[in-house]
N, C-alpha and C. Protein backbone atom coordinates (compact mmCIF):
# COMPACT_ATOMS: atom_id res chain seq x y z
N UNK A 1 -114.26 74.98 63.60
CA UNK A 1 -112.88 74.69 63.28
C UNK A 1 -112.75 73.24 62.82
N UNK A 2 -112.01 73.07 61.94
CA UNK A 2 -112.01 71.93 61.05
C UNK A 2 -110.82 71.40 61.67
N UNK A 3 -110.75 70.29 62.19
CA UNK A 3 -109.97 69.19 63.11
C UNK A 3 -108.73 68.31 62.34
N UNK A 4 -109.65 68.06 61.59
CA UNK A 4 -108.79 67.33 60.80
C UNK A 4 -107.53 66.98 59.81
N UNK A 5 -106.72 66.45 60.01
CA UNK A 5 -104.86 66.62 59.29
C UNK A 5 -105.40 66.67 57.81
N UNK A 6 -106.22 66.11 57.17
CA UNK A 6 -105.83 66.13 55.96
C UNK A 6 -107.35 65.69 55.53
N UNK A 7 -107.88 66.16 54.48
CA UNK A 7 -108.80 65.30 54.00
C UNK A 7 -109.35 63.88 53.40
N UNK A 8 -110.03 63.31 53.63
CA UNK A 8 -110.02 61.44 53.88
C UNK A 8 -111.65 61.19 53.22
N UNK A 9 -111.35 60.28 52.39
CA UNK A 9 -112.42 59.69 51.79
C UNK A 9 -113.35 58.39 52.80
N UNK A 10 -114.83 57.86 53.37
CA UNK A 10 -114.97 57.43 54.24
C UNK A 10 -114.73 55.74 54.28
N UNK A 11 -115.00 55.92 52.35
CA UNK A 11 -114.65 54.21 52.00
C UNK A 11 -113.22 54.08 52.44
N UNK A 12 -112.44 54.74 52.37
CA UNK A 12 -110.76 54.76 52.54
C UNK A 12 -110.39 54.50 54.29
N UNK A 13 -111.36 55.00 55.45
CA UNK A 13 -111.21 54.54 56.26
C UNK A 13 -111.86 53.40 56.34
N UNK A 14 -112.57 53.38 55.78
CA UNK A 14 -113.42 51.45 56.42
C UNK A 14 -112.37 50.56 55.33
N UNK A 15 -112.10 50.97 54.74
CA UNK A 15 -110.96 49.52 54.08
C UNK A 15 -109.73 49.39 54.97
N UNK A 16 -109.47 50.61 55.79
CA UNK A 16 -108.44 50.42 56.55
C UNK A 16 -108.70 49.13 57.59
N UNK A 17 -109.99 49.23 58.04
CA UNK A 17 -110.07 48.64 59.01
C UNK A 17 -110.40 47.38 59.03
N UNK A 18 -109.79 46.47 57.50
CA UNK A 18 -110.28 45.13 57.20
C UNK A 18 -109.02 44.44 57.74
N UNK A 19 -109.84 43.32 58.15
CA UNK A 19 -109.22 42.28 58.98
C UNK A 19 -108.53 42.22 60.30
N UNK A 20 -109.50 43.18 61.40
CA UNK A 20 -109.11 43.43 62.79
C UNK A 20 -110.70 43.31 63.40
N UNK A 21 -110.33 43.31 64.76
CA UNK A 21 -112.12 43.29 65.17
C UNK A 21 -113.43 44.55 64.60
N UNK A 22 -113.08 45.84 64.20
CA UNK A 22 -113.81 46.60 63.79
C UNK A 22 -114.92 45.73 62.02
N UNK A 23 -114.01 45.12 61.72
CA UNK A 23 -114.56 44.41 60.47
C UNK A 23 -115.61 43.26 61.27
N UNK A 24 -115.00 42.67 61.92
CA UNK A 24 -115.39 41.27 62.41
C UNK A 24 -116.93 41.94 63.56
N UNK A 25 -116.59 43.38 63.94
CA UNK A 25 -118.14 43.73 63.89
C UNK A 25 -119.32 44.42 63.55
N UNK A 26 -118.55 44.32 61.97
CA UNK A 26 -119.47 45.24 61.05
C UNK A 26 -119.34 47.08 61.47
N UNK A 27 -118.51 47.58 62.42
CA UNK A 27 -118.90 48.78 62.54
C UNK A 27 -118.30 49.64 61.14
N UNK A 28 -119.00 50.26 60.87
CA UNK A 28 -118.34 51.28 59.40
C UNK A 28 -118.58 52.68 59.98
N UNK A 29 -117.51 53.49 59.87
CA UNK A 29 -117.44 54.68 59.56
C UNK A 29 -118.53 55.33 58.26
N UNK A 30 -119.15 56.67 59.32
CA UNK A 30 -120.55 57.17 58.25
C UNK A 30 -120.71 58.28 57.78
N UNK A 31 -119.92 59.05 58.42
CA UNK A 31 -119.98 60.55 58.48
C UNK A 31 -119.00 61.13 59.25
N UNK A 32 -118.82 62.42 58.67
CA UNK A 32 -117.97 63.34 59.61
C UNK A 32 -118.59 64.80 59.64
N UNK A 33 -118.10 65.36 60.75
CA UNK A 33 -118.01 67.17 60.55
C UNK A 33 -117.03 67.64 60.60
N UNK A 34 -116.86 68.91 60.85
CA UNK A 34 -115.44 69.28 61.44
C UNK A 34 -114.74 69.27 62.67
N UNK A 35 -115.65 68.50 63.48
CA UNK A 35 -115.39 68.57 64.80
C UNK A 35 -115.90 66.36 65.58
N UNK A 36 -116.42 66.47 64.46
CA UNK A 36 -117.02 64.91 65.08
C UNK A 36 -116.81 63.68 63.45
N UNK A 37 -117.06 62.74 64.30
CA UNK A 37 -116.62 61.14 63.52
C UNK A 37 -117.87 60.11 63.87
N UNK A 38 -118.45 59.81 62.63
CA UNK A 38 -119.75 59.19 62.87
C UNK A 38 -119.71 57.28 62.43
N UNK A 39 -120.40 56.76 63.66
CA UNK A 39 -120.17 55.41 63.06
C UNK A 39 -121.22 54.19 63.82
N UNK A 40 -121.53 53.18 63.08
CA UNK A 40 -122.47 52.63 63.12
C UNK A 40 -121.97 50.83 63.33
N UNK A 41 -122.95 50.46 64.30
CA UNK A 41 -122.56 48.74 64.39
C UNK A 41 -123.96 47.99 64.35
N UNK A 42 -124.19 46.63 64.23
CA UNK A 42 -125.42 45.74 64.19
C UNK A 42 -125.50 45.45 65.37
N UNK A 43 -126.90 45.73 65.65
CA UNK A 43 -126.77 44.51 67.44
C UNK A 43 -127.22 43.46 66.53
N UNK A 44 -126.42 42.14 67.00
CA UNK A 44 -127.19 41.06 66.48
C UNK A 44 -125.93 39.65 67.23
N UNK A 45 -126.09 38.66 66.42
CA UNK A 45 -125.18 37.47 67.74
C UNK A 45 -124.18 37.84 67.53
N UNK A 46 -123.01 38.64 67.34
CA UNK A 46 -121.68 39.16 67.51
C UNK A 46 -121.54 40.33 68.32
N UNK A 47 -122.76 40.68 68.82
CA UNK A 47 -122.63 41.98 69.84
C UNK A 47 -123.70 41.99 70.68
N UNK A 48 -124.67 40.82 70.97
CA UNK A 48 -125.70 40.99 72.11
C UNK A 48 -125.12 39.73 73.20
N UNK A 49 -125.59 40.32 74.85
CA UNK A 49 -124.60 39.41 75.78
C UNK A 49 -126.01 38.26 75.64
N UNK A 50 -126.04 37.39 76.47
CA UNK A 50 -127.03 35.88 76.55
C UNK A 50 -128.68 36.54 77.12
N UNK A 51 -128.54 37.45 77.60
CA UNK A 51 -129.78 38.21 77.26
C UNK A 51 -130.61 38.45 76.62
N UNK A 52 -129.80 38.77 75.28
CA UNK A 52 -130.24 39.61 74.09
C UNK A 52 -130.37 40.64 73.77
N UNK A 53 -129.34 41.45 74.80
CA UNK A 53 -129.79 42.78 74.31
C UNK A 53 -127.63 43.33 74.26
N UNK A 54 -127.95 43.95 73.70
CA UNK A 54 -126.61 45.00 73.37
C UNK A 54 -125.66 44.77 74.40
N UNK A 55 -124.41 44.28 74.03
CA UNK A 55 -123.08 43.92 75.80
C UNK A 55 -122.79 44.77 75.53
N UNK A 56 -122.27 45.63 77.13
CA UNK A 56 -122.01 46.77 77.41
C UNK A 56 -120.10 46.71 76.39
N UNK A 57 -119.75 45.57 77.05
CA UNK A 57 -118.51 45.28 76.12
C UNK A 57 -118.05 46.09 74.24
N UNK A 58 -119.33 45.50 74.34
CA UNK A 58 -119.40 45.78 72.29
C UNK A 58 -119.47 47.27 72.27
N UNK A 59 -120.52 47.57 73.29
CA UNK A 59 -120.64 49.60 73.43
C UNK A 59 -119.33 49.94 73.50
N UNK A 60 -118.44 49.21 74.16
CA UNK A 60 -117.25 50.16 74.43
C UNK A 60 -116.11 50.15 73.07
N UNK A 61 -116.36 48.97 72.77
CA UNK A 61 -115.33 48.86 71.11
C UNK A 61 -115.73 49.82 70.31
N UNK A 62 -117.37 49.77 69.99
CA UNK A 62 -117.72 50.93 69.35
C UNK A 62 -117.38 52.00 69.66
N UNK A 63 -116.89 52.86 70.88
CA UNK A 63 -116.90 53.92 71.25
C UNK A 63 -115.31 53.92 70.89
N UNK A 64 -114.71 52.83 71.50
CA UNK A 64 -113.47 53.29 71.35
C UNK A 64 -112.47 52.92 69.90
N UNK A 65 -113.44 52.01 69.03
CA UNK A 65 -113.12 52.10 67.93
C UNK A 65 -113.28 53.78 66.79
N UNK A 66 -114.78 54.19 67.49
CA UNK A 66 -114.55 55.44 66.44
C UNK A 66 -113.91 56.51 66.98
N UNK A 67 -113.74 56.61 68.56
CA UNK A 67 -112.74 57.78 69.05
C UNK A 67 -111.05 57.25 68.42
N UNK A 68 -110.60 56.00 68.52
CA UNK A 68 -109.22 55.70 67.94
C UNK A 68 -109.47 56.31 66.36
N UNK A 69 -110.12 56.06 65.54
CA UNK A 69 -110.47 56.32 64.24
C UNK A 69 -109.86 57.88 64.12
N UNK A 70 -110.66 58.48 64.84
CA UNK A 70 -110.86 59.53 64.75
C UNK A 70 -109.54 60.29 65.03
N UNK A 71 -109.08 60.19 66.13
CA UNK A 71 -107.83 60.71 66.84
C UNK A 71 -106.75 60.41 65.72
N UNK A 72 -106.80 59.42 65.12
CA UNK A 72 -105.49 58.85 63.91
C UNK A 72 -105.82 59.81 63.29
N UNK A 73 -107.22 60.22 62.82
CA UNK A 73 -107.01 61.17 61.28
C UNK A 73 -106.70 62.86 61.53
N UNK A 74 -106.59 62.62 63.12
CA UNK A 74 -106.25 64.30 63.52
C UNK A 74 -105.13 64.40 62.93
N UNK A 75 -103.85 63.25 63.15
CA UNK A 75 -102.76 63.22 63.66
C UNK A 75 -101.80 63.30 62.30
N UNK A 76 -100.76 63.75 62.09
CA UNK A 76 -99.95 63.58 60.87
C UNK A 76 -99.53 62.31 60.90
N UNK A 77 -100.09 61.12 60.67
CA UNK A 77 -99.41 59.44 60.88
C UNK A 77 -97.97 59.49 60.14
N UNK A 78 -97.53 60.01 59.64
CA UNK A 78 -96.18 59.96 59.03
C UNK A 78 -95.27 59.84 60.66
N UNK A 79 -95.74 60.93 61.58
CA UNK A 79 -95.18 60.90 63.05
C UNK A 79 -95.38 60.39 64.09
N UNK A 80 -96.84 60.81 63.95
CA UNK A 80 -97.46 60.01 65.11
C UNK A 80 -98.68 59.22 64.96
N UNK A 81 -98.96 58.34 65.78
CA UNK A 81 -100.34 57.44 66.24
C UNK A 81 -101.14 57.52 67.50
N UNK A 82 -102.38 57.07 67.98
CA UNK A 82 -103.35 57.36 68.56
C UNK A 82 -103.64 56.16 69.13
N UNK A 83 -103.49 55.89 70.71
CA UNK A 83 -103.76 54.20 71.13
C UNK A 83 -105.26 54.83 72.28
N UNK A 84 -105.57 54.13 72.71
CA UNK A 84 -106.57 54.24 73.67
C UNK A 84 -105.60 54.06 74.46
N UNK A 85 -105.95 55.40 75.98
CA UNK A 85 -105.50 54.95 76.99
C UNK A 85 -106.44 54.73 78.65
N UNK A 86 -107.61 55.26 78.01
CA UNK A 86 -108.63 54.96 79.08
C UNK A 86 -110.19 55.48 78.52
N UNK A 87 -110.83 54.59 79.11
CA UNK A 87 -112.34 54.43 78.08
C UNK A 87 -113.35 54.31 79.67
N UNK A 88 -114.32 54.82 79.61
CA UNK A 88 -115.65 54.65 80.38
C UNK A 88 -117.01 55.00 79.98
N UNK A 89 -117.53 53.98 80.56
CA UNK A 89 -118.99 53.90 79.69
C UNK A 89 -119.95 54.01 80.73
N UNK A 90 -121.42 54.25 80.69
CA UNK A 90 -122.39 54.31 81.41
C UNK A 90 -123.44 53.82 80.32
N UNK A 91 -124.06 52.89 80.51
CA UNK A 91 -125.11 52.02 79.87
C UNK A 91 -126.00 52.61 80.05
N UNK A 92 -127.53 53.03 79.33
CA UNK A 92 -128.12 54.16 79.55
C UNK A 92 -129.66 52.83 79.28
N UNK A 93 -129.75 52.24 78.36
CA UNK A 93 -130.85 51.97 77.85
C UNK A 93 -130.32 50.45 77.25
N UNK A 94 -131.10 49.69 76.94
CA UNK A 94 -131.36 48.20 76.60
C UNK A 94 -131.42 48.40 74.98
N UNK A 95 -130.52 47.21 74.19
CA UNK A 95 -131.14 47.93 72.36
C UNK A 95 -130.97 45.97 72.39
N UNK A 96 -132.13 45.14 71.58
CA UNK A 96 -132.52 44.15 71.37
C UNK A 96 -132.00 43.73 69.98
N UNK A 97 -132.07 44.46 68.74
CA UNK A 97 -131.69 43.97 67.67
C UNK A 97 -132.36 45.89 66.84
N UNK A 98 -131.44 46.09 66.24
CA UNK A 98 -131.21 47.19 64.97
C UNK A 98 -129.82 47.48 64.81
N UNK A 99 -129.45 48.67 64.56
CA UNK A 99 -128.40 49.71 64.28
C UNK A 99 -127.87 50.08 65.71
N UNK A 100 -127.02 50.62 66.10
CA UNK A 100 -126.78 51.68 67.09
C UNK A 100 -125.95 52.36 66.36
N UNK A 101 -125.67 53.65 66.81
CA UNK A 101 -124.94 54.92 66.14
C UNK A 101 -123.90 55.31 66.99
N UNK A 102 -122.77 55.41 66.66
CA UNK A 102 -122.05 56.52 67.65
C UNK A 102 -121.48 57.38 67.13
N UNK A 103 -121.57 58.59 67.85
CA UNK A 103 -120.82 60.08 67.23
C UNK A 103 -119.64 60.46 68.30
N UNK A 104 -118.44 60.32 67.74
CA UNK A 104 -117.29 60.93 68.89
C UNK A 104 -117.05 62.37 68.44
N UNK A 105 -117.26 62.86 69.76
CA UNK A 105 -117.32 64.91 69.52
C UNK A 105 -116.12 65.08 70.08
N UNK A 106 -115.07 65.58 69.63
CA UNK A 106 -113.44 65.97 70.12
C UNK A 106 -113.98 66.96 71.47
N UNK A 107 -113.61 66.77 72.45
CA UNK A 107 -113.33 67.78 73.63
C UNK A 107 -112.15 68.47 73.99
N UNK A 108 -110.94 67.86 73.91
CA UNK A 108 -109.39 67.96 74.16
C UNK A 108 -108.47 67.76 73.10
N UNK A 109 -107.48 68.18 72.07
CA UNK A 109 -106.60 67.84 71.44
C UNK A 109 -105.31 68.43 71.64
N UNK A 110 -104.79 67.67 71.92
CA UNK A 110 -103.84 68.13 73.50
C UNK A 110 -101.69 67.17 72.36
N UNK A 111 -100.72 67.91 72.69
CA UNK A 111 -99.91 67.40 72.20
C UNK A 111 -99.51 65.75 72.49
N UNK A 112 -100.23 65.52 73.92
CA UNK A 112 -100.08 64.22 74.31
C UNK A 112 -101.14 63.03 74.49
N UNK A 113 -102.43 63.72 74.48
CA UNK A 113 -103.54 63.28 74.87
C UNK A 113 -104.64 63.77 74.03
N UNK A 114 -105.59 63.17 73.45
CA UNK A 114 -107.13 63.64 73.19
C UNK A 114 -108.40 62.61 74.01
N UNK A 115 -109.21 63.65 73.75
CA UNK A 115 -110.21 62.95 74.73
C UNK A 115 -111.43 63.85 74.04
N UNK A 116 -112.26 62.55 73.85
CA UNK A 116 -113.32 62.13 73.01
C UNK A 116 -114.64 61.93 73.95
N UNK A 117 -115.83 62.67 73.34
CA UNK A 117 -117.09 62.49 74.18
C UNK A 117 -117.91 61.51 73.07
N UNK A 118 -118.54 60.46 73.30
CA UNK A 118 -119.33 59.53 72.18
C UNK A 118 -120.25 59.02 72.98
N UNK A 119 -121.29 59.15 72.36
CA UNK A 119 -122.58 59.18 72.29
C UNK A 119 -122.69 57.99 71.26
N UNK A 120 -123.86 56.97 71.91
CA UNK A 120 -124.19 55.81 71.26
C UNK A 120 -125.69 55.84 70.92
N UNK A 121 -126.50 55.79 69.98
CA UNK A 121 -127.86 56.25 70.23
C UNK A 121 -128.34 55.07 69.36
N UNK A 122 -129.50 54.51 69.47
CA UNK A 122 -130.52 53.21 68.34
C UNK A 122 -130.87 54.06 67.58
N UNK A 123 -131.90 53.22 66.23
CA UNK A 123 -132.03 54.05 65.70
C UNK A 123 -133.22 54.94 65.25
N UNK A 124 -133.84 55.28 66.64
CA UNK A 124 -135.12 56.43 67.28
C UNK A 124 -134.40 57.22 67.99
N UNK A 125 -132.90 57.71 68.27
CA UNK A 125 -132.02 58.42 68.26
C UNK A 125 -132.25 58.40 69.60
N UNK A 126 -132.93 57.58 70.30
CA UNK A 126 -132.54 57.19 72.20
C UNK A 126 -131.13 56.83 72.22
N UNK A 127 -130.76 57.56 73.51
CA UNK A 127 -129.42 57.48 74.09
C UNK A 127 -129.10 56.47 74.42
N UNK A 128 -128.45 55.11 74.28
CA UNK A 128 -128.10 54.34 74.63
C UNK A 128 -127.18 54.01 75.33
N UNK A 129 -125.64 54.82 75.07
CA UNK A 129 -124.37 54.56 76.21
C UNK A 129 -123.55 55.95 75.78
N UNK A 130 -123.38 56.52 77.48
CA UNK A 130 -122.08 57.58 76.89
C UNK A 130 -120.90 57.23 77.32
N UNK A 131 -120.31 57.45 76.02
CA UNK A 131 -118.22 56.97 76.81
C UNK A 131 -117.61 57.97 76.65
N UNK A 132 -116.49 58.31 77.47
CA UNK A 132 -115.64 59.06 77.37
C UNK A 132 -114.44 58.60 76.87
N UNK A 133 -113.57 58.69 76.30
CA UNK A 133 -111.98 58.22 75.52
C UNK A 133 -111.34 59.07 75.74
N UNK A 134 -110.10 58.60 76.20
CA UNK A 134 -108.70 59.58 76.40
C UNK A 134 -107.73 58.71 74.93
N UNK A 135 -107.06 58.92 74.60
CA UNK A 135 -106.65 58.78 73.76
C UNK A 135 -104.64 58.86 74.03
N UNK A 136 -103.92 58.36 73.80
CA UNK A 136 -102.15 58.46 74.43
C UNK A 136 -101.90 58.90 72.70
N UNK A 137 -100.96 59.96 72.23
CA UNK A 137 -100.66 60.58 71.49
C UNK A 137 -99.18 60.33 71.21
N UNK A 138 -98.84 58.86 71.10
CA UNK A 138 -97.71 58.28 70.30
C UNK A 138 -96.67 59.19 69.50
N UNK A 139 -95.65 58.94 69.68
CA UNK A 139 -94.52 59.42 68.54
C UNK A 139 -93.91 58.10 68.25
N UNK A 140 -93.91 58.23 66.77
CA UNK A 140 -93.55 56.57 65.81
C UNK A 140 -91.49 56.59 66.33
């Protein structure tokens, strides 16, 4: 079943997202299905903690940047909008410097609520962080 309000070009969402933190950390929208929203960030000095390896922090923007993404393009925006209303993560694995990936798979699309399963993986497709997203289902 095809999820989505309307059909959307992917350059058309990543221009949306110029000049807010999603720009400022390189994540771009990559892909879609009919059921999932695919998207990609750099580990590098704008997203690794003094360690050097991947902040759990940045995992969660990513997650909850492409579940918000995603939830907007369900939605008829003429009416309504899509805020985060609760996000949790479990850190799975250490990523030093490449790509990481995340795929948000719709679980719930609910008149008030959606809730998003995302999967963060490097790019040898190891699991790196799973988040869950609830999503608050706005009327403008």
């Amino acid at each position: 079943m095809n999820i989505w309000n309307e059909e959307f070009e992917l350059s058309d969402v990543n221009k949306f997202n110029k000049g807010c933190c999603v720009e400022h950390l390189d994540i771009r929208v990559t892909d879609f299905g009919d059921d999932y929203l695919v998207a990609t960030m750099p580990v590098d000095e704008r997203t690794r903690q003094p360690y050097g390896v991947l902040h759990g922090g940045a995992s969660c923007v990513l997650a909850e940047s492409v579940g918000s993404i995603a939830s907007n393009l369900v939605l008829d925006s003429s009416k309504y909008y899509a805020a985060g209303l609760e996000i949790n993560a479990n850190h799975v694995r250490p990523v030093q410097s490449e790509l990481v990936t995340a795929k948000a798979k719709v679980v719930h699309l609910g008149k008030s609520t959606h809730i998003w399963d995302i999967r963060i993986t490097d790019e040898k497709d190891k699991l790196v962080c799973i988040s869950r997203l609830t999503m608050a289902v706005i009327k403008k």
